[in-house]
Every structure is written in C-alpha cells, then in structure tokens.
N, C-alpha and C. Protein backbone atom coordinates (compact mmCIF):
# COMPACT_ATOMS: atom_id res chain seq x y z
N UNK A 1 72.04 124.86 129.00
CA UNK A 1 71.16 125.92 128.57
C UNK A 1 69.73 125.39 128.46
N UNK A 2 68.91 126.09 128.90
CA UNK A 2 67.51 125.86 128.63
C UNK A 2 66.79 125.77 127.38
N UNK A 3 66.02 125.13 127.40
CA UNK A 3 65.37 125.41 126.11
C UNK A 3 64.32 126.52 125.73
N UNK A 4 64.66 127.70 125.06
CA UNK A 4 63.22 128.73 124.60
C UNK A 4 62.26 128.66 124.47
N UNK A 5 62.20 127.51 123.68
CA UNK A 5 60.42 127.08 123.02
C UNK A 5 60.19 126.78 124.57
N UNK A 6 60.38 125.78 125.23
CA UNK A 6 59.54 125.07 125.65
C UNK A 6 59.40 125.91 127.24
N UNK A 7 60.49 127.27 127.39
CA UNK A 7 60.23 128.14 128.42
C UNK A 7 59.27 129.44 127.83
N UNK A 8 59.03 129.90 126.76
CA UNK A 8 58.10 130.28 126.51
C UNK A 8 56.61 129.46 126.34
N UNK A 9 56.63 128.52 126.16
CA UNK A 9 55.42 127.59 126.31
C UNK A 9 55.06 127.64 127.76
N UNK A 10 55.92 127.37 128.91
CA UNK A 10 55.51 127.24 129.76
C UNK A 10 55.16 128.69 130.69
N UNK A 11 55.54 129.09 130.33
CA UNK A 11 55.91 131.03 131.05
C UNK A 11 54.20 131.04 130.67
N UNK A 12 54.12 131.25 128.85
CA UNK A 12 52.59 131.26 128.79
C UNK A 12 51.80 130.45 129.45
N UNK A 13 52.06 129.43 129.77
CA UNK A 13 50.84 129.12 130.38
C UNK A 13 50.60 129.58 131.66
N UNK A 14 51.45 130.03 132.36
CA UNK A 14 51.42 130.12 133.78
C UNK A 14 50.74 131.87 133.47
N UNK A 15 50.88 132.57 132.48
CA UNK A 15 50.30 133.96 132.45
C UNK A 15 49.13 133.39 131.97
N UNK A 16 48.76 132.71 131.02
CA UNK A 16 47.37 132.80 130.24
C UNK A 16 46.39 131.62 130.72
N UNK A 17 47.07 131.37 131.88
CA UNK A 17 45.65 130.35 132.72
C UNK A 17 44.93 131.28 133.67
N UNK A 18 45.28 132.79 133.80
CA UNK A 18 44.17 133.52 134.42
C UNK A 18 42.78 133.61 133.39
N UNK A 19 42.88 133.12 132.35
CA UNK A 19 42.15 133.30 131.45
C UNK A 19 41.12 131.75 131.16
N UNK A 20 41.34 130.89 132.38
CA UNK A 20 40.79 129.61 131.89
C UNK A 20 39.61 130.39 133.15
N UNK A 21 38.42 129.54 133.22
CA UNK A 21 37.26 129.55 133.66
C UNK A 21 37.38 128.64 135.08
N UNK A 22 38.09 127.63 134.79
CA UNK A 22 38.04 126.37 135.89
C UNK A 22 38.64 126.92 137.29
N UNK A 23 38.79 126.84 138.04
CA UNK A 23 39.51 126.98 139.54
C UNK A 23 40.97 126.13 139.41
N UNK A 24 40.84 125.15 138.93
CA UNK A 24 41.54 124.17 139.18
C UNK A 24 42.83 124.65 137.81
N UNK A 25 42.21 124.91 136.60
CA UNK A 25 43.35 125.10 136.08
C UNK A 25 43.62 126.57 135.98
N UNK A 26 43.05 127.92 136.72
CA UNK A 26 43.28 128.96 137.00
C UNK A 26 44.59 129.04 138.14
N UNK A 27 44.18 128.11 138.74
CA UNK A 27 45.33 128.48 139.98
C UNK A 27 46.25 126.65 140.08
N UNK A 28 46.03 125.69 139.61
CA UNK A 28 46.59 124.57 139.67
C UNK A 28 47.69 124.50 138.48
N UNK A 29 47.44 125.38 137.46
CA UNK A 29 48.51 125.42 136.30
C UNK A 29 49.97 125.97 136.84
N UNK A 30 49.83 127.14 137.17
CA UNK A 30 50.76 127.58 137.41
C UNK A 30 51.51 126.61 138.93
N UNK A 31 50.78 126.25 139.58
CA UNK A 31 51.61 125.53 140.90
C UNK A 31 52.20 124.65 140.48
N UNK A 32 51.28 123.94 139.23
CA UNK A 32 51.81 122.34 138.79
C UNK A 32 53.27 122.69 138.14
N UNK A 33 53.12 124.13 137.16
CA UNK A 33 54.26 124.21 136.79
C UNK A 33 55.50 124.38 137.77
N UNK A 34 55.06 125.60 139.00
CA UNK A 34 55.83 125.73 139.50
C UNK A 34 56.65 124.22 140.02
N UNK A 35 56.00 123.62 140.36
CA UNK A 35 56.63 122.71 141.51
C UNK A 35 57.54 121.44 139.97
N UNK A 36 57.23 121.26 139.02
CA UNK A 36 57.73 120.10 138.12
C UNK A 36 58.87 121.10 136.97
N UNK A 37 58.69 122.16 136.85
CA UNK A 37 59.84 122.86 135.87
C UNK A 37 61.12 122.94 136.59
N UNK A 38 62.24 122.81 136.16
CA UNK A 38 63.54 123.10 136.63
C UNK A 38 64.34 124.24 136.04
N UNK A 39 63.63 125.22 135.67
CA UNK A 39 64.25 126.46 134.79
C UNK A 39 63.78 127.79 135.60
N UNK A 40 65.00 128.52 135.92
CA UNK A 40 64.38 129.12 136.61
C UNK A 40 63.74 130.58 136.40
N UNK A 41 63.96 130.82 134.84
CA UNK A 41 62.62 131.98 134.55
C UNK A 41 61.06 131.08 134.38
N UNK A 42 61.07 130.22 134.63
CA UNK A 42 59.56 129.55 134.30
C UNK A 42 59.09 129.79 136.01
N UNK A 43 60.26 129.18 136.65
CA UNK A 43 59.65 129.00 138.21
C UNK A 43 59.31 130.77 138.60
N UNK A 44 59.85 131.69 138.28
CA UNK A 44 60.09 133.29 137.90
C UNK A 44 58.69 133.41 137.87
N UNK A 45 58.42 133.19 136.76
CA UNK A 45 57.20 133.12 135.73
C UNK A 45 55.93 133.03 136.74
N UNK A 46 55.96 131.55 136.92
CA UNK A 46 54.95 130.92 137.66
C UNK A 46 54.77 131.54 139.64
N UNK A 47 55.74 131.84 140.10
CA UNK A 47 55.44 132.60 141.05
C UNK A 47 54.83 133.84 141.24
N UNK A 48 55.67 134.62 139.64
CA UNK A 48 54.69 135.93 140.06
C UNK A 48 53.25 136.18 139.14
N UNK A 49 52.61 135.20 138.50
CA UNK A 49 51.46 134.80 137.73
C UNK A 49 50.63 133.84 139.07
N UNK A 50 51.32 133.23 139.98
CA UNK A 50 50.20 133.22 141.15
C UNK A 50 50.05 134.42 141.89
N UNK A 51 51.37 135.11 142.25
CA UNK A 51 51.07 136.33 142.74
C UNK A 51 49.63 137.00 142.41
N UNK A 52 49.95 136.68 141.03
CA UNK A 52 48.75 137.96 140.41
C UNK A 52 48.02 137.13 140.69
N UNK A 53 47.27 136.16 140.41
CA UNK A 53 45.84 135.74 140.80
C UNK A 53 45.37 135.63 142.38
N UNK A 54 46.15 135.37 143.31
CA UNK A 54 46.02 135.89 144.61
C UNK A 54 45.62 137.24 144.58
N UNK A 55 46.29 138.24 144.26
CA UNK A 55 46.03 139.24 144.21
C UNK A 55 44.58 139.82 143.54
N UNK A 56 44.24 139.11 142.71
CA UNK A 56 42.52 139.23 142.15
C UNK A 56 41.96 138.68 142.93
N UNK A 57 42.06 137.61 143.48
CA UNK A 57 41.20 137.12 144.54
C UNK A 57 40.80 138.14 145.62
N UNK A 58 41.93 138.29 145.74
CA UNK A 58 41.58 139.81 147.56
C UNK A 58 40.87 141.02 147.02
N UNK A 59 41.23 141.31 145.68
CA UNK A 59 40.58 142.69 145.19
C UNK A 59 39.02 142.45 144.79
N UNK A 60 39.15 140.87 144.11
CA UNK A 60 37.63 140.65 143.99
C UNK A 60 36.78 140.50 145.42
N UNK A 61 37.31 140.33 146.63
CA UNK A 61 36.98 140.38 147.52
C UNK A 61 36.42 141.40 148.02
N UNK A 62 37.22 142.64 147.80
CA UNK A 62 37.40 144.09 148.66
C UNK A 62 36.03 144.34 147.63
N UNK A 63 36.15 144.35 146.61
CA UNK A 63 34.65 144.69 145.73
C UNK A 63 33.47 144.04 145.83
N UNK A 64 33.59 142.85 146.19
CA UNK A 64 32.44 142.07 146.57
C UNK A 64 31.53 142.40 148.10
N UNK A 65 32.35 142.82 148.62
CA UNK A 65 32.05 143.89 150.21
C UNK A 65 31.84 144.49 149.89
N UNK A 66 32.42 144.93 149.19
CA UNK A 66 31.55 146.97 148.94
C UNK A 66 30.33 146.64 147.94
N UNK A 67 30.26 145.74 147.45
CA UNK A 67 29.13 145.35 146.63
C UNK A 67 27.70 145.43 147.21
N UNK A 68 28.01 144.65 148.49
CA UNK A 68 27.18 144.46 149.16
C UNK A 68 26.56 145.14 150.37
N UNK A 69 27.64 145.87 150.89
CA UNK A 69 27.29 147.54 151.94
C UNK A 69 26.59 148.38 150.86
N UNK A 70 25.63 148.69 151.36
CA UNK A 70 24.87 150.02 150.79
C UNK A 70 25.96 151.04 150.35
N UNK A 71 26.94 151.25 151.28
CA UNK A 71 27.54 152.57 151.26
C UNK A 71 28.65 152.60 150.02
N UNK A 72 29.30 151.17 150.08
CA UNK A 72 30.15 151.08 149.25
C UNK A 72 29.86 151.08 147.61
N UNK A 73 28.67 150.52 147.57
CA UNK A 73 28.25 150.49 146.45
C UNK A 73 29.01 151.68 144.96
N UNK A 74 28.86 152.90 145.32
CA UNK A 74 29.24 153.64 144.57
C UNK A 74 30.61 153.78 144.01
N UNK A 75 31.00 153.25 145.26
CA UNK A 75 33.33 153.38 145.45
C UNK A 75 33.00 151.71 144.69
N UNK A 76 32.42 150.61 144.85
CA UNK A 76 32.82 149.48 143.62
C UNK A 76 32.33 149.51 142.47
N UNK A 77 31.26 150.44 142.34
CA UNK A 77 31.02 150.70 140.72
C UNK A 77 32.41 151.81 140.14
N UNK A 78 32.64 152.13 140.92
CA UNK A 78 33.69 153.35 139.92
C UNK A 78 35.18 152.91 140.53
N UNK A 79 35.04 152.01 141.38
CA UNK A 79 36.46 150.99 141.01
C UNK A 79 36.35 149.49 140.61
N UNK A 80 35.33 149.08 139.60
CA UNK A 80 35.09 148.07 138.64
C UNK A 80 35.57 148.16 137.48
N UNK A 81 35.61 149.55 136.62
CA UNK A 81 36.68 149.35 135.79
C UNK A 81 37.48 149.37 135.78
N UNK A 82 38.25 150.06 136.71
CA UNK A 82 39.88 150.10 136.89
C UNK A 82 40.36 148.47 137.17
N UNK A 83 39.66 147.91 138.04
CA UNK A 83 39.67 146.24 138.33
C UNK A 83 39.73 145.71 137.11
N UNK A 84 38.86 145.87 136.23
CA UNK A 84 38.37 145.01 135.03
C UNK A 84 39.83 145.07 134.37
N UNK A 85 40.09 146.81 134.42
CA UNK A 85 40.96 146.84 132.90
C UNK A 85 42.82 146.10 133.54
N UNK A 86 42.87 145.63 135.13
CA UNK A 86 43.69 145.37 135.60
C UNK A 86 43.58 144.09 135.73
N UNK A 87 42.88 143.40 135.43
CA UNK A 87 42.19 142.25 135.66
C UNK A 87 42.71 141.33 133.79
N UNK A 88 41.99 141.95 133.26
CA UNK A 88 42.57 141.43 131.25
C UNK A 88 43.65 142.27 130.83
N UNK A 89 44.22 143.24 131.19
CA UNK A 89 44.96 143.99 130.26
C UNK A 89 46.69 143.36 130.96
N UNK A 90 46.65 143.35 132.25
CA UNK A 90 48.11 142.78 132.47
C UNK A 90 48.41 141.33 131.94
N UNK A 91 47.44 140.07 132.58
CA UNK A 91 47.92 139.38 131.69
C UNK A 91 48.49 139.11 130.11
N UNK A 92 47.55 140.00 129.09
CA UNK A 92 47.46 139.94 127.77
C UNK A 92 49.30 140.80 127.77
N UNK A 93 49.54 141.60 128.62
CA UNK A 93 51.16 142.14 128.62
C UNK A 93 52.26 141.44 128.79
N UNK A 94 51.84 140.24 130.11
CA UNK A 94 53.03 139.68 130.32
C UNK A 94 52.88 138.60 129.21
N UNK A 95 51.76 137.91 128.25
CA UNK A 95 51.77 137.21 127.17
C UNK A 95 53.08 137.86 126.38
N UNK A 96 52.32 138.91 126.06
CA UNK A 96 53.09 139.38 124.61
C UNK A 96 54.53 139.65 125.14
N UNK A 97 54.69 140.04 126.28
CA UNK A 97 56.25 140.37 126.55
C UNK A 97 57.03 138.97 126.41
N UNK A 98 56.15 138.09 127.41
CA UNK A 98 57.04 136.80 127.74
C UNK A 98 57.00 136.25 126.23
N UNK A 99 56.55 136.38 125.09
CA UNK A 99 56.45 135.98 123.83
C UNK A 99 57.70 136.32 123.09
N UNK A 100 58.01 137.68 123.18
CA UNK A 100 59.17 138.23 122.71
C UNK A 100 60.00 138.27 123.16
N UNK A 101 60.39 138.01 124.73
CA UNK A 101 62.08 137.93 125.13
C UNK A 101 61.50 136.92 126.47
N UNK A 102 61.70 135.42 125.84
CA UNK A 102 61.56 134.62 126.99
C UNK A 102 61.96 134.18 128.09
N UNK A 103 63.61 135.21 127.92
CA UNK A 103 64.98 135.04 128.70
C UNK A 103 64.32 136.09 130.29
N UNK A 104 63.57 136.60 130.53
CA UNK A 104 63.34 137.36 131.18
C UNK A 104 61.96 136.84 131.89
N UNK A 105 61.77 137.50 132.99
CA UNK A 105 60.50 137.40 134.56
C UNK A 105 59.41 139.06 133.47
N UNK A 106 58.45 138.12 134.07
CA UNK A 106 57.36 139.40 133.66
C UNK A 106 56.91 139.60 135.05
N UNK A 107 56.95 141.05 135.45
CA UNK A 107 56.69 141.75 136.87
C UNK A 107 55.37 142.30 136.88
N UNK A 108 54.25 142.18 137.63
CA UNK A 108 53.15 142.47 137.51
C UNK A 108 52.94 143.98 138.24
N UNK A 109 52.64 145.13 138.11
CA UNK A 109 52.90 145.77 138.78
C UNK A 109 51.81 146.37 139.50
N UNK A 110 51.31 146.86 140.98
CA UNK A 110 50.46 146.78 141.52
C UNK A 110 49.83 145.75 142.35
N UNK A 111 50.72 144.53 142.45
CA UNK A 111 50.48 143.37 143.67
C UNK A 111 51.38 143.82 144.73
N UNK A 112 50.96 142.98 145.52
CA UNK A 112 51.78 142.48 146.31
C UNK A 112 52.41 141.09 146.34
N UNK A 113 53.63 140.76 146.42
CA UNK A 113 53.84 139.38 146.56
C UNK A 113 54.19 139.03 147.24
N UNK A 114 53.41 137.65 147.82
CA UNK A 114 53.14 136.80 148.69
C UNK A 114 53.63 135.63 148.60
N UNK A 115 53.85 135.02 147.41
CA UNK A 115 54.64 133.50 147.08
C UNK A 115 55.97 134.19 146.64
C-alpha cells in the first residue's frame, strides 16, 4: 500500500507548481515527479497537471496572436478572463480535491491530453 501523506504531498506539488514563477520548476516539477514516483495516482497526478500546463501554453499562445492582429484584439480581451479564471481557479480545485481524497486522479476539464 502506498503511502497518503507522502501521495498527497506529491499530487500537490505536481498541481501547485503551475503556481511557481520559474519555467524550470513550472514544468520540471511535475516531470521530475513523474519520471522518480512509483505510485500510480501521483504518476495520474503528474501527467494530467502537465497536461494542463501544455495546455496554457497553446491558449497563451492563441491570445498572444490575437493580441497582436489588430483584428483579434477584441476576441482576446473578452477571452482574457475566461483564460484568467481557467488559468487560477482549476488548479486551486484539483489542490483542494487532491487534499481531501488522495486515493483518486484530479481531471482537468477543458484540455486536451497529450502526455
């Protein structure tokens, strides 16, 4: 049997390093976990918490184009908050979920997954 604590320790980190600033530990946390944990709601965890940051990457993309076309301009101001509030509000969910039942995958919903 696995251990709880230390799969909720790790689950969080792999959700709440979208929240670090660095590159390296935004997207290197979760790989490092993935590839060295042997449990497999952490590896769970850590696949679909890169999912999601891949997935901000392309959307911050698609907005950063339209940022910059004249035309788009209007369609990325009035899909900047929907980004934003999809951007802080899922992680802070799969925290609190993966907090309270660590036995379980937190599903991000609205990606696509790619890993």
């Amino acid at each position: 049997m696995y251990d709880s604590d230390k799969r909720k320790l790790l689950s969080a980190l792999c959700h709440g390093s979208i929240f670090a600033g660095s590159l390296l530990i935004f997207i290197g946390l979760p790989i490092a976990i993935l590839l060295v944990s042997d449990d497999p709601v952490v590896k769970d965890n850590a696949k679909e918490s890169l999912n999601f940051h891949l997935n901000v990457w392309v959307y911050e993309a698609i907005l950063g184009i339209l940022w910059i076309s004249i035309i788009g301009i209007p369609i990325a101001a009035i899909l900047a908050i929907p980004f934003f509030l999809f951007h802080w509000i899922f992680p802070i969910l799969a925290l609190i979920k993966i907090l309270a039942n660590p036995e379980t995958t937190y599903r991000y919903p609205f990606i696509f997954r790619i890993v």
